[in-house]
C-alpha atoms as a PDB file:
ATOM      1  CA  UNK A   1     -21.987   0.219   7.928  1.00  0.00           C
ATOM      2  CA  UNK A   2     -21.112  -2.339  10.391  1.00  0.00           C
ATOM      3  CA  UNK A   3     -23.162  -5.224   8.572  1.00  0.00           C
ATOM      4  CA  UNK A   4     -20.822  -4.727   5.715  1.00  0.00           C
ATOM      5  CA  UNK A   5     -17.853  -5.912   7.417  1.00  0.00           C
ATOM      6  CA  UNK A   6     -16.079  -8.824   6.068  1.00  0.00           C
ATOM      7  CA  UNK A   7     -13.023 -10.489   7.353  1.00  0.00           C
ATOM      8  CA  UNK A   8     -12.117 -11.523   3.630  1.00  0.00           C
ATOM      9  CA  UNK A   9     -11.908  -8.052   2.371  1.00  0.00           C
ATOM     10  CA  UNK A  10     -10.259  -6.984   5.588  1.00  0.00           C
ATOM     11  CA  UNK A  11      -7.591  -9.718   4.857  1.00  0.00           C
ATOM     12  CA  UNK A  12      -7.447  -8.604   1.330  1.00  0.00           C
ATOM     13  CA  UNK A  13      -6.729  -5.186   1.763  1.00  0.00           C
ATOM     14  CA  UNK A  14      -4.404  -5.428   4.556  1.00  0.00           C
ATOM     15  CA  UNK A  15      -2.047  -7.716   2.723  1.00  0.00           C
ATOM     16  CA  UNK A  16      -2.378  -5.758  -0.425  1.00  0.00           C
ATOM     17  CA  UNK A  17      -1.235  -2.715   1.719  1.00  0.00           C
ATOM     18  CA  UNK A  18       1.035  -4.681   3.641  1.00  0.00           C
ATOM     19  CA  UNK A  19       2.799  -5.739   0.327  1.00  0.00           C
ATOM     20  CA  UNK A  20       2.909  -2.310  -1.158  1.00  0.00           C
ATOM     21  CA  UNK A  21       4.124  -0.411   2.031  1.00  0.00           C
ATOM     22  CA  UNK A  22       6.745  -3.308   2.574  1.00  0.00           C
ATOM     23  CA  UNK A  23       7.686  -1.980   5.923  1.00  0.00           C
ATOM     24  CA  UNK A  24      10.183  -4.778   6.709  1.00  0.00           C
ATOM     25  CA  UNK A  25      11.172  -4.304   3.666  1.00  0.00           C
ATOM     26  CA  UNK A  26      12.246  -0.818   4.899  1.00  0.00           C
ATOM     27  CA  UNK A  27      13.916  -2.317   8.245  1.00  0.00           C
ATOM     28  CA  UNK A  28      17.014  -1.585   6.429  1.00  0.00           C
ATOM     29  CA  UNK A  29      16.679   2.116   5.244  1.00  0.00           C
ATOM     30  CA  UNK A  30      15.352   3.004   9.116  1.00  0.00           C
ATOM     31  CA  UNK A  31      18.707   1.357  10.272  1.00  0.00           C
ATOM     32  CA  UNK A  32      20.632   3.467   7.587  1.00  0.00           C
ATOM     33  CA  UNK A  33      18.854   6.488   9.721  1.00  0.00           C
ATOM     34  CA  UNK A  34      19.251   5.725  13.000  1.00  0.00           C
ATOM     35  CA  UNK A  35      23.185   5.594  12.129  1.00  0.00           C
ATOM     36  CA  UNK A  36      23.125   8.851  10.976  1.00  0.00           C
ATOM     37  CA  UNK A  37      21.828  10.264  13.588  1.00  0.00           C
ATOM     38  CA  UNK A  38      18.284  11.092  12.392  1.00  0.00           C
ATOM     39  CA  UNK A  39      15.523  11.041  14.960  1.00  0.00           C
ATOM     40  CA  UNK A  40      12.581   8.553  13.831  1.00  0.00           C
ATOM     41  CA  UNK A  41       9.107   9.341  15.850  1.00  0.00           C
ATOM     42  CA  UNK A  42       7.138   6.492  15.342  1.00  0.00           C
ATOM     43  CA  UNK A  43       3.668   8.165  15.783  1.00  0.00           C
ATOM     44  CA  UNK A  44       4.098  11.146  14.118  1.00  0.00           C
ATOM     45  CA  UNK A  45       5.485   9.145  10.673  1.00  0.00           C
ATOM     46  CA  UNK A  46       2.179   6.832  11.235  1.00  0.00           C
ATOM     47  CA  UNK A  47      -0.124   9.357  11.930  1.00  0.00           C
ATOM     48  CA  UNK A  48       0.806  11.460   9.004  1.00  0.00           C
ATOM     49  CA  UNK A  49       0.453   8.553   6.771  1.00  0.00           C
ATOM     50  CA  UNK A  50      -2.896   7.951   8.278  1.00  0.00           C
ATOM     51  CA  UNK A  51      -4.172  11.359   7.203  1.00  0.00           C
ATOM     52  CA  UNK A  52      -2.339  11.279   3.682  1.00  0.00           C
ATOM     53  CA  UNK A  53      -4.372   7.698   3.195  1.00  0.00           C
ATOM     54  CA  UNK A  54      -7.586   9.095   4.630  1.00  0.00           C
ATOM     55  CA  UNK A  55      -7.236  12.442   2.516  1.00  0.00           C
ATOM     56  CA  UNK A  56      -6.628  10.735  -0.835  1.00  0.00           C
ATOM     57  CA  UNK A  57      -8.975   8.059  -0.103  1.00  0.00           C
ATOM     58  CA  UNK A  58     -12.134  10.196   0.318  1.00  0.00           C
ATOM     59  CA  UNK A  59     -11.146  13.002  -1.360  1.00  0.00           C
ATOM     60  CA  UNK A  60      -9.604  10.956  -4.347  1.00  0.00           C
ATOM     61  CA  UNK A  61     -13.452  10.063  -5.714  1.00  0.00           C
ATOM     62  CA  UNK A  62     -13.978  13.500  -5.969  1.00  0.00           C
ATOM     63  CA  UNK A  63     -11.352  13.663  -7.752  1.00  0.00           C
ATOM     64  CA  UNK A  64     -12.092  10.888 -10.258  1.00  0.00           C
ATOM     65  CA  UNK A  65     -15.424  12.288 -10.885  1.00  0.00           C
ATOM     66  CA  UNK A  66     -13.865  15.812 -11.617  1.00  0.00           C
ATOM     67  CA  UNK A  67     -11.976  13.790 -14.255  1.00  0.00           C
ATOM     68  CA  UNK A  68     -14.897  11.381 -15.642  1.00  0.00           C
ATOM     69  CA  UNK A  69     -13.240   8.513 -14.978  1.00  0.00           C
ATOM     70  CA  UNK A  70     -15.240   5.650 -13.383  1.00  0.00           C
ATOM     71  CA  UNK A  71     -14.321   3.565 -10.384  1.00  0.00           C
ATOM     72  CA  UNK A  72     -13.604   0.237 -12.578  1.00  0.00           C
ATOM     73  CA  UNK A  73     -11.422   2.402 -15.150  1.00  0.00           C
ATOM     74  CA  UNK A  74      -9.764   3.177 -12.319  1.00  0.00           C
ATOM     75  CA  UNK A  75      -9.257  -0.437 -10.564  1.00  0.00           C
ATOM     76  CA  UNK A  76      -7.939  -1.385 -14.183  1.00  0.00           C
ATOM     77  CA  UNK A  77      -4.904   1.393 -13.920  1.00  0.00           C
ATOM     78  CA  UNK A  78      -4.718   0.702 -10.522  1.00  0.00           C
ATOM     79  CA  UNK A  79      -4.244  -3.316 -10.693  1.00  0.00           C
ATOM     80  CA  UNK A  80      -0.945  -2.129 -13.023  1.00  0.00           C
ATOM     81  CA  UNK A  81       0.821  -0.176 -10.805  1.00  0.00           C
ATOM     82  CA  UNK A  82       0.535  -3.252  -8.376  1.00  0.00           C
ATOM     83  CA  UNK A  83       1.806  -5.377 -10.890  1.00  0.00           C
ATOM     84  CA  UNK A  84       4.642  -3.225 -11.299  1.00  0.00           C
ATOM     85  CA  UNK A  85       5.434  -3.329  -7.291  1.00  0.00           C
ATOM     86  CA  UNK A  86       4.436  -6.754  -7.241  1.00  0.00           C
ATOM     87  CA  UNK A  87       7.529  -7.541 -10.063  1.00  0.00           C
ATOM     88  CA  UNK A  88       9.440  -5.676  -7.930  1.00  0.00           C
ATOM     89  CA  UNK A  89       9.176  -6.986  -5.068  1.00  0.00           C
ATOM     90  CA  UNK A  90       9.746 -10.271  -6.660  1.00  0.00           C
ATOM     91  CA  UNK A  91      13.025  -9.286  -8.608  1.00  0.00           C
ATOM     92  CA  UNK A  92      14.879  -6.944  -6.523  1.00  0.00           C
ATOM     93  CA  UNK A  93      14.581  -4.020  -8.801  1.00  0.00           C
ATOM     94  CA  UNK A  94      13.250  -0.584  -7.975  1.00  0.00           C
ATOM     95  CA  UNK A  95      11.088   0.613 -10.478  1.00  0.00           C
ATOM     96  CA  UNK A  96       8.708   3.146  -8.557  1.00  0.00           C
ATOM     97  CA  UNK A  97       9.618   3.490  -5.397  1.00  0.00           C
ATOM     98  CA  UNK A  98      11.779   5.760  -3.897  1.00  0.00           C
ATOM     99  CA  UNK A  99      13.608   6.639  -0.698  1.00  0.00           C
ATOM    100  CA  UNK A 100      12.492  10.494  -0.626  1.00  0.00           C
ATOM    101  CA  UNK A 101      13.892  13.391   0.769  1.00  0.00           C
ATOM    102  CA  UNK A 102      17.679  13.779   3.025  1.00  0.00           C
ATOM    103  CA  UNK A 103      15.897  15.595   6.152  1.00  0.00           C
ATOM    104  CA  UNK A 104      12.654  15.278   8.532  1.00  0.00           C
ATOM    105  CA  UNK A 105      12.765  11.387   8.957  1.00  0.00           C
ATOM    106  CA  UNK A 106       9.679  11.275  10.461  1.00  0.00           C
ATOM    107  CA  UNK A 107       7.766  12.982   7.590  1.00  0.00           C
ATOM    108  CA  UNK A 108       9.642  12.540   4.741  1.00  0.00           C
ATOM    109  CA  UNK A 109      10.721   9.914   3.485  1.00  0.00           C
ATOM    110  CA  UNK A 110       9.084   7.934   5.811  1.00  0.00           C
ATOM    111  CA  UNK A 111       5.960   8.970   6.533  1.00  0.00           C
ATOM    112  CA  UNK A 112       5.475  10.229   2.472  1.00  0.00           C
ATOM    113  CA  UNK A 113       6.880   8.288   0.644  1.00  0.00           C
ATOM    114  CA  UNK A 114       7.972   4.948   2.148  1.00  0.00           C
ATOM    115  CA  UNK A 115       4.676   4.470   4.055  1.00  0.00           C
ATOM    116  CA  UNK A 116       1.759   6.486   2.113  1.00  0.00           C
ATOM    117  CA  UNK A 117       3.472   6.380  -1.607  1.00  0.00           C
ATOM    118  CA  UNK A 118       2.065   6.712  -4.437  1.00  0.00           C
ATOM    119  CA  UNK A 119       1.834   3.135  -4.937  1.00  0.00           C
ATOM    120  CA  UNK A 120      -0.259   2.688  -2.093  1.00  0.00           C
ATOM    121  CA  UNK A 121      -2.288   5.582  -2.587  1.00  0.00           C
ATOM    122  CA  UNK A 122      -3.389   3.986  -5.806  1.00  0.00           C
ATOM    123  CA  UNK A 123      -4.204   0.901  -4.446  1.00  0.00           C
ATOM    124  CA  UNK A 124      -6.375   2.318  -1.731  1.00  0.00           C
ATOM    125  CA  UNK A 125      -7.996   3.865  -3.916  1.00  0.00           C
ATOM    126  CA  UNK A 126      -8.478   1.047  -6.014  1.00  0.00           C
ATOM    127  CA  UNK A 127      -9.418  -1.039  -3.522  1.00  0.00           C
ATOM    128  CA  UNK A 128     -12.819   0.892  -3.307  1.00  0.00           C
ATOM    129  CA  UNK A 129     -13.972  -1.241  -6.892  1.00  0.00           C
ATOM    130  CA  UNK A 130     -13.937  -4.536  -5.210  1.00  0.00           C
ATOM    131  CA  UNK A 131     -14.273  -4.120  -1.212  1.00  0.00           C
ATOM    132  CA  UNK A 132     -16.726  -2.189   1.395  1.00  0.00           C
ATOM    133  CA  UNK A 133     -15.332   1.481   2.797  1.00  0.00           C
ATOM    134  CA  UNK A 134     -15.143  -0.024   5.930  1.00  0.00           C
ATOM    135  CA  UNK A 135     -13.108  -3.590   5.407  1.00  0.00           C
ATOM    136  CA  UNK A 136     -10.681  -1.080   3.969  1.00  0.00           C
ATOM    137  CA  UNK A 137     -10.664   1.231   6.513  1.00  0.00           C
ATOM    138  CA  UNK A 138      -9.879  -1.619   8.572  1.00  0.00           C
ATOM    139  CA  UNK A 139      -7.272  -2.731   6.632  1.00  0.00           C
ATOM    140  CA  UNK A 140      -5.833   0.366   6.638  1.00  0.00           C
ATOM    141  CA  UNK A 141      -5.628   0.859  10.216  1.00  0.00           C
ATOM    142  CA  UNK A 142      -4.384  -2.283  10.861  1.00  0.00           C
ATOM    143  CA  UNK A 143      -1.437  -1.444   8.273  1.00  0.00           C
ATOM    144  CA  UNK A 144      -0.587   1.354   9.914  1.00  0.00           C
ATOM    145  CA  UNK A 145      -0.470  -0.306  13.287  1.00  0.00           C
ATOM    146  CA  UNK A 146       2.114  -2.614  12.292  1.00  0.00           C
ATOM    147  CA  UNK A 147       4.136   0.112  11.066  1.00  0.00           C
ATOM    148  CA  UNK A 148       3.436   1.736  14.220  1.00  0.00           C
ATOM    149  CA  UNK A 149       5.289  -1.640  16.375  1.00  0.00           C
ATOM    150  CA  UNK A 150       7.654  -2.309  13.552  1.00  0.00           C
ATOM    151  CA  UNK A 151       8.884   1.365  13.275  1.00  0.00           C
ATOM    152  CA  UNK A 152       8.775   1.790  17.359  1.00  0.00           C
ATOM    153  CA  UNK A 153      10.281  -1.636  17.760  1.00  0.00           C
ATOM    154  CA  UNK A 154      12.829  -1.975  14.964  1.00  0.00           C
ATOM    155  CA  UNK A 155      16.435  -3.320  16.287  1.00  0.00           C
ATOM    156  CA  UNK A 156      14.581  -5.555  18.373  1.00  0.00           C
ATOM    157  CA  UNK A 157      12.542  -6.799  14.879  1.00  0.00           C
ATOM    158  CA  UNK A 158      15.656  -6.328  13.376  1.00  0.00           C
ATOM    159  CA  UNK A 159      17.410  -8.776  15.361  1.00  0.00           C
ATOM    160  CA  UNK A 160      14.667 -11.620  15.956  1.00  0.00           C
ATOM    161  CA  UNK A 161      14.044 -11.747  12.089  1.00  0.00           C
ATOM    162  CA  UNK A 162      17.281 -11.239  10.970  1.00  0.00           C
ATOM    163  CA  UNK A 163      18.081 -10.505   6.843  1.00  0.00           C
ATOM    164  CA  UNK A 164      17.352 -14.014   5.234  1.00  0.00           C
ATOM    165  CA  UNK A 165      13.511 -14.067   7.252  1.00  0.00           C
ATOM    166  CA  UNK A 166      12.902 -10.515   6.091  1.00  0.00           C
ATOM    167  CA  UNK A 167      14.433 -11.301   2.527  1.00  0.00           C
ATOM    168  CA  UNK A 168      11.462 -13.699   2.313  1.00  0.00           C
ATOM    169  CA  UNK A 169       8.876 -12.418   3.756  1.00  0.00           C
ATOM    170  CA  UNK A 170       9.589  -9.940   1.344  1.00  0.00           C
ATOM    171  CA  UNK A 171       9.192 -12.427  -2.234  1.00  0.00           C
ATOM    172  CA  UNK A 172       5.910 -14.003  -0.339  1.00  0.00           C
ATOM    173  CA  UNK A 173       4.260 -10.639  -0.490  1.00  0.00           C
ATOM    174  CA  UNK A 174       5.371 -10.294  -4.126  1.00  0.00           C
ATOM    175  CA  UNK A 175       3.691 -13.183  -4.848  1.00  0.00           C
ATOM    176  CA  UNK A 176       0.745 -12.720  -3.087  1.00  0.00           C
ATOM    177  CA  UNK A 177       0.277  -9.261  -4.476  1.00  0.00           C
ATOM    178  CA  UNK A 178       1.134  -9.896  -7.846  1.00  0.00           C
ATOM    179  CA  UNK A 179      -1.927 -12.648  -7.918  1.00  0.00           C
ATOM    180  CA  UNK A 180      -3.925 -10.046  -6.359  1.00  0.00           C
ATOM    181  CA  UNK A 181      -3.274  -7.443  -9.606  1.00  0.00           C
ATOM    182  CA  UNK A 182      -4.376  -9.833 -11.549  1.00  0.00           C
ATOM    183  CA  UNK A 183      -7.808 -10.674  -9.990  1.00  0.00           C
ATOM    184  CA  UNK A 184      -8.243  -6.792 -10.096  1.00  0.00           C
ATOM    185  CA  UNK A 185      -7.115  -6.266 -13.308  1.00  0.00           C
ATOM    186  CA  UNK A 186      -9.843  -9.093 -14.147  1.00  0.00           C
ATOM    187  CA  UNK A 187     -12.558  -8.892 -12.344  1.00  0.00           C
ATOM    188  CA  UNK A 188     -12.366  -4.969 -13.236  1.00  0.00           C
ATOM    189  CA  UNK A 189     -11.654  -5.333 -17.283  1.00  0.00           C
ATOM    190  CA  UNK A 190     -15.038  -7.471 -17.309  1.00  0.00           C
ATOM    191  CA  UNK A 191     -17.072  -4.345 -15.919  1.00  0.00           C
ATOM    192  CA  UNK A 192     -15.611  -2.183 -18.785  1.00  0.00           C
ATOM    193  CA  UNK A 193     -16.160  -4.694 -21.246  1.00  0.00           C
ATOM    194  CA  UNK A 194     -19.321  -4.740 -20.853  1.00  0.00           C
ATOM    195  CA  UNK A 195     -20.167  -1.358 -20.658  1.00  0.00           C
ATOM    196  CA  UNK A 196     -18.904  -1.075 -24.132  1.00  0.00           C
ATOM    197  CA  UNK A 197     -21.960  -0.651 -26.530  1.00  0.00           C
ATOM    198  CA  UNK A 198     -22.348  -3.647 -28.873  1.00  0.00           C
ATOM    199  CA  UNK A 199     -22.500  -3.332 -32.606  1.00  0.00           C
ATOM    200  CA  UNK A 200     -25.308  -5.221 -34.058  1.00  0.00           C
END
C-alpha cells in the first residue's frame, strides 16, 4: 500500500478537495454563526465529515457496481460537477452549494454540507479513476486538518488574511480546479471511447 504513495496525487487530491470544500471561503458564514450565538466544535464538525467522506468513499463503489456503472463513467460525471464548482468559484455565483440547515452548527451545515457536500463527495469518489486509495486518503486527511486549524482558529485567520486575501485565494482555486475537471473529464472520456465496440 505504502509503495503506492505519490506526492503528486497527494497534491492533486488535496487541492481538488481544498477547492471544493472552500473552507476560507466559508470564513464568512462561521462568522455569521458565531454572532448568533451558535456554538461551533471544531472536532466534532471535522470528524463527522471524516466519516461521511470515508463512508461514501468505500461504500460508494459498492454502490456503483449495484448500479453498473464503471469507475471511468463515473470520473466523466464527476469531472462536471467540478466544472460546475469550479465556474463558481470563479464567478461568484452559487449554483450547487448550499448553506444547510438553521440549527446544530457543528453537524449541519457545517459538518454536512459545507465540509462533506455533495460536491465533494463526488469528487472523492471520482478521484478513485485517476489516483491510488491511499494518496487520496492522504489528501483527505490533510483536508480535513486544515479545516480542523481554520475552523478552531478562525477570527485569528480571519484577521491575518483579511477579505481581499481570502477573496483570492478563493478565484486561484477556481482556476486550479476548473483545469483539473478538464484533465478528468479527458483523460476519463478516452477510457470510454475506447471501450466502445468499433464498427467495421
Amino acid at each position: 500500500m505504502f509503495k503506492d504513495i505519490n506526492f503528486v496525487e497527494i497534491f492533486s487530491s488535496f487541492i481538488v478537495m481544498a477547492a471544493i470544500i472552500d473552507i476560507f471561503g466559508s470564513i464568512p458564514i462561521f462568522v455569521g454563526m458565531k454572532e448568533q450565538n451558535k456554538t461551533i466544535k471544531a472536532g466534532q464538525a471535522c470528524l463527522t465529515a471524516l466519516g461521511l467522506f470515508l463512508a461514501f468513499f468505500f461504500a460508494g463503489n459498492a454502490l456503483l457496481k449495484l448500479f453498473g456503472i464503471d469507475a471511468a463513467s463515473f470520473a466523466v460525471a464527476g469531472s462536471f460537477v467540478l466544472f460546475i464548482l469550479a465556474v463558481e468559484m470563479i464567478l461568484g455565483r452559487e449554483i450547487i452549494k448550499n448553506e444547510g440547515g438553521k440549527s446544530g452548527a457543528s453537524i449541519v451545515p457545517i459538518a454536512f454540507p459545507l465540509i462533506a457536500g455533495p460536491g465533494a463527495l463526488t469528487a472523492l469518489l471520482s478521484l478513485r479513476a485517476d489516483y491510488a486509495v491511499v494518496n487520496i486518503i492522504i489528501g483527505l486527511l490533510l483536508n480535513i486538518l486544515l479545516d480542523y486549524i481554520v475552523i478552531g482558529q478562525l477570527d485569528r485567520i480571519q484577521r491575518l488574511l483579511g477579505e481581499n486575501l481570502i477573496f483570492i485565494l478563493r478565484k486561484f482555486f477556481g482556476v486550479i480546479l476548473l483545469a483539473i475537471a478538464v484533465n478528468m473529464f479527458v483523460n476519463n472520456i478516452s477510457v470510454i471511447i475506447s471501450q466502445v465496440p468499433r464498427i467495421n
